[in-house]
N, C-alpha and C. Protein backbone atom coordinates (compact mmCIF):
# COMPACT_ATOMS: atom_id res chain seq x y z
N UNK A 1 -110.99 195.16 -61.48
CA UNK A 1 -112.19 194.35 -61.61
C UNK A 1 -112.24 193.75 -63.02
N UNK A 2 -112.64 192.49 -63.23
CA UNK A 2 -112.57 191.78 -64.57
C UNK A 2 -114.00 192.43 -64.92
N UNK A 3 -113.97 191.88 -66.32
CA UNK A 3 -115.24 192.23 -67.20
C UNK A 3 -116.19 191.04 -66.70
N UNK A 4 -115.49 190.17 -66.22
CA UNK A 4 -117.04 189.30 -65.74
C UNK A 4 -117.31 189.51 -64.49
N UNK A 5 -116.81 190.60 -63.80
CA UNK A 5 -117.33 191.18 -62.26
C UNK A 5 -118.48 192.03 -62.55
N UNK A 6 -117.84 192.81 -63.75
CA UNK A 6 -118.84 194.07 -64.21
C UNK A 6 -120.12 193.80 -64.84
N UNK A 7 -119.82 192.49 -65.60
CA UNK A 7 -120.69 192.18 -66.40
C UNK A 7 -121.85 191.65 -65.56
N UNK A 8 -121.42 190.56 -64.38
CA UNK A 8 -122.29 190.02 -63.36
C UNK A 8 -123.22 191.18 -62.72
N UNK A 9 -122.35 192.10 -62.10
CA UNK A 9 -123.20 193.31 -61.17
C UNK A 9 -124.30 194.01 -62.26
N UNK A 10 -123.93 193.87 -63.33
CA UNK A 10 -124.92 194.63 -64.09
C UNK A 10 -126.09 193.58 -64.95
N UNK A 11 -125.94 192.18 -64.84
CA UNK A 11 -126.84 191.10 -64.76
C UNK A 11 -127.82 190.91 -63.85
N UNK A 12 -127.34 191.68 -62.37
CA UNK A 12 -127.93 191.14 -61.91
C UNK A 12 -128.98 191.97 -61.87
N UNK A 13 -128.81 193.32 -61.72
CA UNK A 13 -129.44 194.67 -62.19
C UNK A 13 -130.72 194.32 -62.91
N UNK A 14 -130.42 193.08 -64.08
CA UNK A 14 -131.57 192.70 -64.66
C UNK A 14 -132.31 191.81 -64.52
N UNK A 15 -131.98 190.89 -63.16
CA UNK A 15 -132.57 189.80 -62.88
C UNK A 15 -133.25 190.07 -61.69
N UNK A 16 -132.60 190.69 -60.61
CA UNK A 16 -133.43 190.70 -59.36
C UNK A 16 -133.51 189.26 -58.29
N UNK A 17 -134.22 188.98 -57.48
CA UNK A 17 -134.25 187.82 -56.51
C UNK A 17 -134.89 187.00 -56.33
N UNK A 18 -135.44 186.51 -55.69
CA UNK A 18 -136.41 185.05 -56.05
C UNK A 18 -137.95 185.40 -56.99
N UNK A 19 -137.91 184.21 -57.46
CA UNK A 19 -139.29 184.56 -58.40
C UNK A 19 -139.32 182.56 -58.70
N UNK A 20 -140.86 182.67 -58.51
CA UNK A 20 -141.94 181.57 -58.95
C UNK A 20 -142.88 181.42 -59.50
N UNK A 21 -142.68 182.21 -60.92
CA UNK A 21 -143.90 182.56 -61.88
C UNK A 21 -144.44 181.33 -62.22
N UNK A 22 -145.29 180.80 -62.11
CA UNK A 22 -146.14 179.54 -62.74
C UNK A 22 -146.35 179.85 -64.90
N UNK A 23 -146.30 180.81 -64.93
CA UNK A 23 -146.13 180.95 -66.65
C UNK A 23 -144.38 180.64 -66.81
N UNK A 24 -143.62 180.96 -66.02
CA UNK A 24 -142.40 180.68 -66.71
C UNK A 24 -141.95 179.50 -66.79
N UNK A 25 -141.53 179.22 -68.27
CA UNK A 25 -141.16 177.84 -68.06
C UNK A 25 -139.70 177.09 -67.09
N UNK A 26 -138.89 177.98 -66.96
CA UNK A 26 -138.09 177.90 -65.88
C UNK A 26 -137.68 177.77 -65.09
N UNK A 27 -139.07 177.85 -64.59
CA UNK A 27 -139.77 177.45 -62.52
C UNK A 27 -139.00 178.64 -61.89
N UNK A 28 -139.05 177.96 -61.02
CA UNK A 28 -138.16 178.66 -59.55
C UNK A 28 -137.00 179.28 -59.80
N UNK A 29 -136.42 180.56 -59.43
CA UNK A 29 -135.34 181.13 -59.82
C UNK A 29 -135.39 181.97 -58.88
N UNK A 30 -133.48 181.89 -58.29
CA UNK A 30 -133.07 183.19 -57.11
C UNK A 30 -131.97 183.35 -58.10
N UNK A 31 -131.99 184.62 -58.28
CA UNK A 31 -130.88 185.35 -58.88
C UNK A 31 -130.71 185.03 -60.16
N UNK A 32 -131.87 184.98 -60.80
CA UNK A 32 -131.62 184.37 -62.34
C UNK A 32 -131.94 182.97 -62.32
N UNK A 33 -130.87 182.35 -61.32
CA UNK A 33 -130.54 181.09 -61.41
C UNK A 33 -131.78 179.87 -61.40
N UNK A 34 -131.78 178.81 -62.26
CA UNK A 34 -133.53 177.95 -62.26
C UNK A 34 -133.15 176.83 -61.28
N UNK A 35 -133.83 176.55 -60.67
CA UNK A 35 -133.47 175.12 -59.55
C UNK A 35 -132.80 174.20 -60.48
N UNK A 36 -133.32 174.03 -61.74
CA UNK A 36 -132.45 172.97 -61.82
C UNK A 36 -131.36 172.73 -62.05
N UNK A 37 -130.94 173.95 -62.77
CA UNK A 37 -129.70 174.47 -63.22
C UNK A 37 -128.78 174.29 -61.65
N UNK A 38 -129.02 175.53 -60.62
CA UNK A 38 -128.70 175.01 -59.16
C UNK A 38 -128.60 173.61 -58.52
N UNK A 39 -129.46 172.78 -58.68
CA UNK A 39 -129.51 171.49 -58.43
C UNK A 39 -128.11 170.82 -59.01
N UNK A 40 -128.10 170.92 -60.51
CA UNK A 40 -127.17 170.26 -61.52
C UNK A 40 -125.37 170.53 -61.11
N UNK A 41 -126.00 171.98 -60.25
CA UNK A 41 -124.11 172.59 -59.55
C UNK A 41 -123.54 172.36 -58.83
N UNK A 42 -124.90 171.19 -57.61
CA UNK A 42 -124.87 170.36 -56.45
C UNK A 42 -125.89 171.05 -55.33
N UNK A 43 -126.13 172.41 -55.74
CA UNK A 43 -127.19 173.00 -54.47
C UNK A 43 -127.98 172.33 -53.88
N UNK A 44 -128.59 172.30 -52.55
CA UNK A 44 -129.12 171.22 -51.96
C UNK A 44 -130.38 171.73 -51.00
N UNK A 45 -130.25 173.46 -51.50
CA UNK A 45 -130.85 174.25 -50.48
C UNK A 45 -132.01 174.60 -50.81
N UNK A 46 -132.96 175.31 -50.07
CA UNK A 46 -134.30 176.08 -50.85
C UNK A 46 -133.62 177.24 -51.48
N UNK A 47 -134.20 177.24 -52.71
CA UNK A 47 -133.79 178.16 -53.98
C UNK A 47 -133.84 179.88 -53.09
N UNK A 48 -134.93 179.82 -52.13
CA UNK A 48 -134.47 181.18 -51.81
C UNK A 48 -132.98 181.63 -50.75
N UNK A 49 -132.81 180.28 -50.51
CA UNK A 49 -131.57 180.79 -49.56
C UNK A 49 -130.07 180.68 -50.51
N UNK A 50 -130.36 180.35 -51.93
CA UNK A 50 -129.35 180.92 -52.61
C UNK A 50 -128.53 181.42 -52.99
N UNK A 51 -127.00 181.82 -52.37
CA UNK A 51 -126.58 183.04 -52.29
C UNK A 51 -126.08 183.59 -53.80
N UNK A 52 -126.08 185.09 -53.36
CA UNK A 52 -125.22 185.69 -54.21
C UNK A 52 -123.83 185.20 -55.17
N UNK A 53 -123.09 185.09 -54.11
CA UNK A 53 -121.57 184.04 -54.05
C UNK A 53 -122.10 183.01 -55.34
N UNK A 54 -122.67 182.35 -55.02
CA UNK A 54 -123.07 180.97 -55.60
C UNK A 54 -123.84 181.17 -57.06
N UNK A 55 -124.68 182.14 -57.07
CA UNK A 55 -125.47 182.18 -58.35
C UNK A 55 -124.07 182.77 -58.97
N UNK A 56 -123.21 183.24 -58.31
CA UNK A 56 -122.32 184.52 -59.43
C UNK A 56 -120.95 183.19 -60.05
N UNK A 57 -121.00 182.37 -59.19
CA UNK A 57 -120.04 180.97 -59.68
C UNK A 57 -120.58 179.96 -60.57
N UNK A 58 -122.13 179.97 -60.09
CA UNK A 58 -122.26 179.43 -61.16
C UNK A 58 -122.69 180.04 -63.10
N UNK A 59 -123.02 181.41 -62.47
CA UNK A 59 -123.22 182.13 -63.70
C UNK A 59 -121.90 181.97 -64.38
N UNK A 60 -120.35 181.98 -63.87
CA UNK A 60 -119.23 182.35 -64.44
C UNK A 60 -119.05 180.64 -65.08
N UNK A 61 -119.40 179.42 -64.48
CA UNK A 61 -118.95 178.22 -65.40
C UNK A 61 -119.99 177.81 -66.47
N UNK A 62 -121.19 178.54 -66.23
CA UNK A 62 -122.39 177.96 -67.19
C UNK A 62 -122.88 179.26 -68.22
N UNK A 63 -122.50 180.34 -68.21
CA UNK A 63 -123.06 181.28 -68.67
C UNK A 63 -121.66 182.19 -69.44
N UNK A 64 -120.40 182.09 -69.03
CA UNK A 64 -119.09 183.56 -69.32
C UNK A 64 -118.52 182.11 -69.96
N UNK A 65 -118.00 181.73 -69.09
CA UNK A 65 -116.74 180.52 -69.63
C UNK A 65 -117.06 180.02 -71.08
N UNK A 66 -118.58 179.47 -71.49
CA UNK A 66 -118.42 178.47 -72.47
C UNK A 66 -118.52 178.99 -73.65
N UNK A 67 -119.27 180.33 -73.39
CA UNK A 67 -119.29 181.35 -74.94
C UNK A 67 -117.69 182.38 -74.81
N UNK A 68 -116.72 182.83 -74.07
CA UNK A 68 -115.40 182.97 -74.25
C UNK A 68 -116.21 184.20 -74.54
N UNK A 69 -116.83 184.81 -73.06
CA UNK A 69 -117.38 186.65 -73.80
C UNK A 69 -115.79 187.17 -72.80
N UNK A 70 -115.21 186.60 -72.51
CA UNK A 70 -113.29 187.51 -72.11
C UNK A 70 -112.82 187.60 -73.59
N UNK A 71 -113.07 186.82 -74.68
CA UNK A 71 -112.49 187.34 -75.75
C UNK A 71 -113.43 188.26 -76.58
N UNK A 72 -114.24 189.25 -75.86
CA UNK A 72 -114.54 190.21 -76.81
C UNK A 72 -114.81 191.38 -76.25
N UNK A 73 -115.24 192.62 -76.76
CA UNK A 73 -115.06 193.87 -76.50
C UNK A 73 -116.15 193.79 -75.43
N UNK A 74 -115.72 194.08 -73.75
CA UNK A 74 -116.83 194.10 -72.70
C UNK A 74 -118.39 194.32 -73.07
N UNK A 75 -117.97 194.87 -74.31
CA UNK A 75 -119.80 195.63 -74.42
C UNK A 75 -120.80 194.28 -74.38
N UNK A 76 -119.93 193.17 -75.81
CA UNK A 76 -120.15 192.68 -76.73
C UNK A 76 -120.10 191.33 -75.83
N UNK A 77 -119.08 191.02 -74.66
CA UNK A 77 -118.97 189.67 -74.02
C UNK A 77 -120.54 190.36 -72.91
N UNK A 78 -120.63 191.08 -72.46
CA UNK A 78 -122.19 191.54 -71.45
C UNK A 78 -123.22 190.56 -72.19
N UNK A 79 -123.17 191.14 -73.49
CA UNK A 79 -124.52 191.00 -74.37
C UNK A 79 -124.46 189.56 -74.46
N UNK A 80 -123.78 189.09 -74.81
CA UNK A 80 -123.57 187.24 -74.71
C UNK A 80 -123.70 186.94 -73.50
N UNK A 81 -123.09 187.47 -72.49
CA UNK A 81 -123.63 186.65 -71.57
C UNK A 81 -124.78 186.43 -70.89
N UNK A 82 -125.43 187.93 -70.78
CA UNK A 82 -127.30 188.13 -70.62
C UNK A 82 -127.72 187.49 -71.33
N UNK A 83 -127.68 187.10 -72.74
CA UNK A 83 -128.69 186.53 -73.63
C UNK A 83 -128.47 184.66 -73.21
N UNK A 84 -127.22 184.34 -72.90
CA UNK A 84 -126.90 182.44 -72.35
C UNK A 84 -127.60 182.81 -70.84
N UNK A 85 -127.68 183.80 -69.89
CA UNK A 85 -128.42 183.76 -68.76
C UNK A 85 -129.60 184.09 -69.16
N UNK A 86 -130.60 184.40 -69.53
CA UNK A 86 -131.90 184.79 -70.06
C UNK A 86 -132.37 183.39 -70.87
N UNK A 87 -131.46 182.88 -71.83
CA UNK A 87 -131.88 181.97 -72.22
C UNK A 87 -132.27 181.77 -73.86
N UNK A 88 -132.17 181.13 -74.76
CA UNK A 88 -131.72 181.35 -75.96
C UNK A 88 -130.63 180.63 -76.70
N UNK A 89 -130.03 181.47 -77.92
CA UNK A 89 -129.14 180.83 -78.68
C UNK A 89 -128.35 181.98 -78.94
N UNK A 90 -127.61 182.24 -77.76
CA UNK A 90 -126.68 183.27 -78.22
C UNK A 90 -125.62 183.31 -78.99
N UNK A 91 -124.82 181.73 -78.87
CA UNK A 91 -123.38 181.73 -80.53
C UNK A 91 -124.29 181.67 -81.54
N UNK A 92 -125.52 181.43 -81.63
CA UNK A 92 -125.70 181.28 -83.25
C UNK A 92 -126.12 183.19 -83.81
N UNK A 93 -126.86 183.56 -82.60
CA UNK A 93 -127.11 184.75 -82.66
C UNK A 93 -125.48 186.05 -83.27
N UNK A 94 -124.60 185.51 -82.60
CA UNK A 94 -123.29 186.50 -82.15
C UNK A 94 -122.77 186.07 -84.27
N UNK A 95 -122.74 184.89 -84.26
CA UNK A 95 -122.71 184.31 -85.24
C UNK A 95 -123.02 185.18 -86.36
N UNK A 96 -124.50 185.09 -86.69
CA UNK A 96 -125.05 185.82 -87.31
C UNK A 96 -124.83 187.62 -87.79
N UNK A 97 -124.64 187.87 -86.51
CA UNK A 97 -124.30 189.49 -86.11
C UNK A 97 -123.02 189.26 -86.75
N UNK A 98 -121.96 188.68 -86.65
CA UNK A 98 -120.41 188.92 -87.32
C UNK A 98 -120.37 188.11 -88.62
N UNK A 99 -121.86 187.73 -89.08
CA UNK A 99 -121.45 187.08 -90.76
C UNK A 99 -121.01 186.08 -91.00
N UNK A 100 -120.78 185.35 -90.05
CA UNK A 100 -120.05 183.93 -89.93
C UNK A 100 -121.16 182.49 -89.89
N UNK A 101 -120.89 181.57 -90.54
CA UNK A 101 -121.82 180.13 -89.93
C UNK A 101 -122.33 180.28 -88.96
N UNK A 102 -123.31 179.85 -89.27
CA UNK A 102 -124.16 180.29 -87.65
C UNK A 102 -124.29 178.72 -87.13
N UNK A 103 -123.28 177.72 -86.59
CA UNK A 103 -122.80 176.90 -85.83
C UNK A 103 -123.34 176.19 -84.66
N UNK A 104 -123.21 177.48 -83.60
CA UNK A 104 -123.49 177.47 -82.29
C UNK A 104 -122.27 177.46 -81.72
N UNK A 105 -121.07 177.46 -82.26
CA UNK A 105 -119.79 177.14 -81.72
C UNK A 105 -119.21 178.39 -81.61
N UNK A 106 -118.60 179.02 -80.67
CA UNK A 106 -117.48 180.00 -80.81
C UNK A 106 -116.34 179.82 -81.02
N UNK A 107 -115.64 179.54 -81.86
CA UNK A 107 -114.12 179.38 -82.08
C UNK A 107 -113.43 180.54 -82.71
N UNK A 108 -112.29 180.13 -83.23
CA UNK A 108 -111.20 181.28 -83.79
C UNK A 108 -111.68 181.60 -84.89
N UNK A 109 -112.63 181.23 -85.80
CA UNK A 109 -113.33 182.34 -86.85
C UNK A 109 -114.11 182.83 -86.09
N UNK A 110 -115.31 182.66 -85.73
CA UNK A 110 -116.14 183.96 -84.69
C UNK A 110 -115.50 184.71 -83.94
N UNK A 111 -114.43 184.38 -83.10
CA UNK A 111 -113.71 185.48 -82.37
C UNK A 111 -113.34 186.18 -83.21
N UNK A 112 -112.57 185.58 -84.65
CA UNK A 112 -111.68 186.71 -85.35
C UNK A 112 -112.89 187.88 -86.46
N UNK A 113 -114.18 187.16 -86.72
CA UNK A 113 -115.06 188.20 -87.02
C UNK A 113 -115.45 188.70 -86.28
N UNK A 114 -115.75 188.74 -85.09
CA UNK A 114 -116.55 189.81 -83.75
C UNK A 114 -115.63 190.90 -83.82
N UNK A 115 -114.09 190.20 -83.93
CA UNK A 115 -112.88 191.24 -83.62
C UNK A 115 -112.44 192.29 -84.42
N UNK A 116 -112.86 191.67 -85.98
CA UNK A 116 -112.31 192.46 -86.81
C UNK A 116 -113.98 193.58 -86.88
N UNK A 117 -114.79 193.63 -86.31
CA UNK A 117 -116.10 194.19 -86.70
C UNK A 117 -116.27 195.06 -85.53
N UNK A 118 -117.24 196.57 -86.19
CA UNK A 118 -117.54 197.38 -85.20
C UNK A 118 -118.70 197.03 -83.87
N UNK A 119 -117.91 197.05 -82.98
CA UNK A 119 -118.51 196.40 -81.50
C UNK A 119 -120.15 196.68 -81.62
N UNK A 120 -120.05 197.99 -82.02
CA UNK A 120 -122.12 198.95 -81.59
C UNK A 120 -122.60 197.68 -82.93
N UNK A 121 -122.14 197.82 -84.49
CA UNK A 121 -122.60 196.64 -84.75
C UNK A 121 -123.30 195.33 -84.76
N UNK A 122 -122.05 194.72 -83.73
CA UNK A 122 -122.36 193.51 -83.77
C UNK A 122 -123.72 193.37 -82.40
N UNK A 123 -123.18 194.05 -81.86
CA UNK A 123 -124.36 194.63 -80.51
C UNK A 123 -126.27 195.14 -81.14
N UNK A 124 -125.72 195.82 -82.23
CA UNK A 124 -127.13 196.04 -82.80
C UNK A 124 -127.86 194.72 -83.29
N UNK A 125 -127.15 194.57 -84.13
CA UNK A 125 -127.65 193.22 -85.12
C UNK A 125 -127.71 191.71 -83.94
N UNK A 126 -126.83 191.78 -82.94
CA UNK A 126 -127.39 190.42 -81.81
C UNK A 126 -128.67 190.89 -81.52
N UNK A 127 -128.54 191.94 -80.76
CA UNK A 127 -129.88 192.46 -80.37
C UNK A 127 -131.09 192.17 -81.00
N UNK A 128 -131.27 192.72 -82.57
CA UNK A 128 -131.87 192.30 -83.48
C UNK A 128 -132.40 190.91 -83.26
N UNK A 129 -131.39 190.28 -83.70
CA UNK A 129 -131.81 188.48 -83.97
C UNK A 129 -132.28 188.20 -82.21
N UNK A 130 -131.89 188.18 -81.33
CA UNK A 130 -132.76 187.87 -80.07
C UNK A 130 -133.57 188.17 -79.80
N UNK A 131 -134.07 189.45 -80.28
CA UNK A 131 -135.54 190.38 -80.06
C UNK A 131 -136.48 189.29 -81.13
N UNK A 132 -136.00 189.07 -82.01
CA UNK A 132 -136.42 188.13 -83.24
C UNK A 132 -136.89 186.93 -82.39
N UNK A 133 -136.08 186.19 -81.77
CA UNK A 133 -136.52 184.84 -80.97
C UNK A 133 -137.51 185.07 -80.09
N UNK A 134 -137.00 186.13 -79.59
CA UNK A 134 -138.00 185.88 -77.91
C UNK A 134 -139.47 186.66 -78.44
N UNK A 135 -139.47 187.25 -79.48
CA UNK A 135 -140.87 187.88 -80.11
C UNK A 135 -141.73 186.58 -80.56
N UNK A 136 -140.71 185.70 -80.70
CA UNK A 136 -142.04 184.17 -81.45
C UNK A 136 -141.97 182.85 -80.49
N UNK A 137 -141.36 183.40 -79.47
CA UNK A 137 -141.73 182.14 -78.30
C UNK A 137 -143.50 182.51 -78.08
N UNK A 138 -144.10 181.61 -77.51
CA UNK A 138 -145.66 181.45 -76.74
C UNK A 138 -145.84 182.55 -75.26
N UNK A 139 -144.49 182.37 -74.75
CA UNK A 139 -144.52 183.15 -73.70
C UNK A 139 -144.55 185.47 -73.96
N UNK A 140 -144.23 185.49 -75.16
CA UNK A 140 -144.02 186.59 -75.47
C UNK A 140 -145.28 187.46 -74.49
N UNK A 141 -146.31 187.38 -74.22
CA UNK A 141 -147.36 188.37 -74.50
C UNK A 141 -147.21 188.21 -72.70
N UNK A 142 -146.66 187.17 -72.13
CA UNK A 142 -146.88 187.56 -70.84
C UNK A 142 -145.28 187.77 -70.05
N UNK A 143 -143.78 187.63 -70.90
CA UNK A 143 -142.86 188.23 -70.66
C UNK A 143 -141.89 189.40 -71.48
N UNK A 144 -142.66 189.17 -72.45
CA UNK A 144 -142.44 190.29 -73.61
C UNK A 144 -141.87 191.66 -73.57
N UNK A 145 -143.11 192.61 -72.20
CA UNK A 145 -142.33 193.45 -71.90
C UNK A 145 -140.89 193.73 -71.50
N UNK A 146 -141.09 192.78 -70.41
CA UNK A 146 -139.65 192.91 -69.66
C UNK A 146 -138.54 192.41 -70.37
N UNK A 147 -138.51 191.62 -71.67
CA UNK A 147 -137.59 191.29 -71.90
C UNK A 147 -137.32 192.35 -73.16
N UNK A 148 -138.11 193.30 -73.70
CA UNK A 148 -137.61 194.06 -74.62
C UNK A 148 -137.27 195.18 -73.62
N UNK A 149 -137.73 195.27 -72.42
CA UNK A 149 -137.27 196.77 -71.51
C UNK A 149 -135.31 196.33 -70.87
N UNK A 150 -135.40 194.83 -70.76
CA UNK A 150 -133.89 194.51 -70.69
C UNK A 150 -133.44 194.78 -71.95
N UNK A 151 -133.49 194.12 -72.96
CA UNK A 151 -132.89 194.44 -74.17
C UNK A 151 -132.17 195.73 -74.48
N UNK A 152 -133.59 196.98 -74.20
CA UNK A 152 -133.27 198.36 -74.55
C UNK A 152 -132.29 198.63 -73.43
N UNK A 153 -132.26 197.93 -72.35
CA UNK A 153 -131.27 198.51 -71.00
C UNK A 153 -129.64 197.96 -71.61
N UNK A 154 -129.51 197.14 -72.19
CA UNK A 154 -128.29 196.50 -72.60
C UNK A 154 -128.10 196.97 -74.12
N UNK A 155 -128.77 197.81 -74.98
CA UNK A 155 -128.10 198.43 -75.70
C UNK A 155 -127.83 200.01 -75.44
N UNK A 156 -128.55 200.44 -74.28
CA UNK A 156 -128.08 201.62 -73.77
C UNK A 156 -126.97 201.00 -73.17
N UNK A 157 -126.32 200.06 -72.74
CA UNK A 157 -125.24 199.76 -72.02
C UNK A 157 -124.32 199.32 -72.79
N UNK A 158 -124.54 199.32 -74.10
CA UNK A 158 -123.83 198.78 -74.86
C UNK A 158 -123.08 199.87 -75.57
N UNK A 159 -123.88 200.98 -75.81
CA UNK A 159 -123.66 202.38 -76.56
C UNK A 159 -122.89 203.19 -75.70
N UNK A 160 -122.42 202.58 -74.35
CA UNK A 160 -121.77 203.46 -73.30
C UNK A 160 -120.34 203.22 -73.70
């Protein structure tokens, strides 16, 4: 099994299945996934008939592929990829955590600082700086919980 099989099954763990919160700015979402994002992949369907299959293909070209979490220690490609599916600025974040320009770009200096640095590390200090973002969005007080109860679930998963 690749690290983005593992990484997906345990995404999804944190996402769950259809949801139409009128506070989220995101709208409509089956499996994470936001209609429009689905729309943009060609979907044509009602968001709840969504499949699995499909949210997990498109999670792998819009969410694993463009941040290159195959080039880092499984713990450390998870955490990048929950935080680009959740939503955010995860290269500038990963960035930050390994000491490097904080860009937005992943290239061969960020890979080679993530690489040369202790994984729990760089895992603490992302953590850090995203808990940082999503604490000063507007939405905090009415998704707040759940997104620091994911957080704490992905650095217990990270410490494994």
């Amino acid at each position: 099994m690749s690290n983005f099989d593992d990484a997906f099954t345990a995404l999804i763990g944190n996402e769950g299945g259809y949801s139409d919160n009128p506070a989220d700015p995101g709208g409509e979402t089956m499996w994470g996934i936001t209609a429009r994002v689905a729309h943009g992949w060609g979907f044509t369907g009602d968001m709840k008939d969504l499949s699995l299959d499909t949210a997990k293909a498109i999670a792998k070209k819009f969410y694993w592929d463009p941040y290159q979490c195959d080039q880092f220690d499984p713990r450390i490609g998870f955490q990048i990829f929950d935080a680009a599916y959740n939503g955010g600025h995860p290269a500038q974040w990963l960035q930050q955590a390994a000491g490097v320009t904080a860009d937005g770009v992943i290239g061969s200096i960020t890979i080679a600082a993530v690489r040369a640095a202790d994984p729990l590390k760089i895992i603490m200090r992302f953590d850090a700086y995203r808990l940082q973002y999503l604490g000063n969005l507007p939405t905090w007080p009415t998704f707040g919980h759940g997104w620091a109860n994911r957080i704490a679930n992905n650095l217990i998963r990270g410490a494994s």
